[in-house]
Protein backbone atom coordinates (compact mmCIF):
# COMPACT_ATOMS: atom_id res chain seq x y z
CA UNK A 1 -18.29 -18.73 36.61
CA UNK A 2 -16.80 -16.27 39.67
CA UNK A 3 -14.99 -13.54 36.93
CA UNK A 4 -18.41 -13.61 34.94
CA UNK A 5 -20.27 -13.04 38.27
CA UNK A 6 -18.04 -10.29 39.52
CA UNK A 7 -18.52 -8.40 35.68
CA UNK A 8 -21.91 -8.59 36.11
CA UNK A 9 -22.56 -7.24 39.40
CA UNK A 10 -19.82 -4.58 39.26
CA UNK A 11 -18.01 -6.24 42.22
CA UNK A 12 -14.42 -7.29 42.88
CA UNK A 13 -14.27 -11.29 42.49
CA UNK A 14 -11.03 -12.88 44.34
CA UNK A 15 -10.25 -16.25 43.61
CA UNK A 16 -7.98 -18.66 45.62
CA UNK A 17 -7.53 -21.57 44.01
CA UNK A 18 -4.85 -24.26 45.51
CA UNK A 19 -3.78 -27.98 44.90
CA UNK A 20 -6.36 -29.80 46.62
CA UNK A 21 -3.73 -31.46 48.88
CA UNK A 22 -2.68 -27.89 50.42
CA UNK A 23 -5.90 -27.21 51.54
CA UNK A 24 -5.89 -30.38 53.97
CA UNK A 25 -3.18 -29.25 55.51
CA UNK A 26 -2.85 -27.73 59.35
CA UNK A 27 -1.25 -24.27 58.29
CA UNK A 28 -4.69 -23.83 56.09
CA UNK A 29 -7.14 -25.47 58.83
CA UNK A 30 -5.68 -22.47 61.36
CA UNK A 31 -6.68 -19.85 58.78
CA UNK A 32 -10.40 -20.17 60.12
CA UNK A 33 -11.21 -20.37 56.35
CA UNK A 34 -13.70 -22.77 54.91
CA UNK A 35 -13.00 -26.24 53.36
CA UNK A 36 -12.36 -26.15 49.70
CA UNK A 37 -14.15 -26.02 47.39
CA UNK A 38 -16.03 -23.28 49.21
CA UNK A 39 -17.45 -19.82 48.33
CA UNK A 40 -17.99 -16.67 50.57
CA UNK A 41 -19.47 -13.65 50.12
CA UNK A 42 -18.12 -11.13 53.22
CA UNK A 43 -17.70 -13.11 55.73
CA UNK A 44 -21.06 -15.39 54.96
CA UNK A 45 -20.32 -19.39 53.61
CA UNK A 46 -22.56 -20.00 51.18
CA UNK A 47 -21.27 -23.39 50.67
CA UNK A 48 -18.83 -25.48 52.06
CA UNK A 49 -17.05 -28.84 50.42
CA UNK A 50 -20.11 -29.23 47.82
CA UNK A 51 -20.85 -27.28 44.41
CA UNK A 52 -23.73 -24.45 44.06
CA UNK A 53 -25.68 -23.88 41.14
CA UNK A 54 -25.06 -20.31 39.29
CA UNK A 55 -29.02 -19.40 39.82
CA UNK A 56 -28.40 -19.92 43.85
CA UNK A 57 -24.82 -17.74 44.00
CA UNK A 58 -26.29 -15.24 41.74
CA UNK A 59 -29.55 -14.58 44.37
CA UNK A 60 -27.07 -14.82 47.07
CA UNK A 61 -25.51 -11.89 45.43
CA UNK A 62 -28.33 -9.99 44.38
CA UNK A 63 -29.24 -10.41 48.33
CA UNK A 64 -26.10 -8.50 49.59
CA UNK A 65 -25.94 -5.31 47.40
C-alpha cells in the first residue's frame, strides 16, 4: 500500500519494516519512535499498534501537501 501511496502523491515513501520481536526491544523503545505497526507522516502518528484503512492515510496525505 505505502510504495503505491508515495507514486501517487509524488512523495518519498520510507519503509522500516523489522521482525516483530526487535521492535519490543529497549534499544528500539529509546528511539522515541512509535510502536509497530505504526505510520507517520513528518513527525505526526497517524496510528499506532492498530491498522488504518487506505481512504483514511490517503486524506491524511492529501491534508499535508
Amino acid at each position: 500500500m505505502m510504495p503505491g501511496l508515495g507514486e501517487k502523491f509524488g512523495i518519498e515513501v520510507q519503509v522500516i519494516s523489522k521482525p516483530r520481536e526487535e521492535y519490543a526491544t529497549e534499544p528500539y523503545s529509546r528511539l522515541g519512535l512509535p510502536g509497530a505497526p505504526a505510520i507517520m507522516i513528518g513527525e505526526e502518528v497517524l496510528v499506532e499498534k492498530a491498522d488504518i484503512s487506505e481512504d483514511k492515510l490517503d486524506s491524511a496525505i492529501r491534508r499535508q501537501l
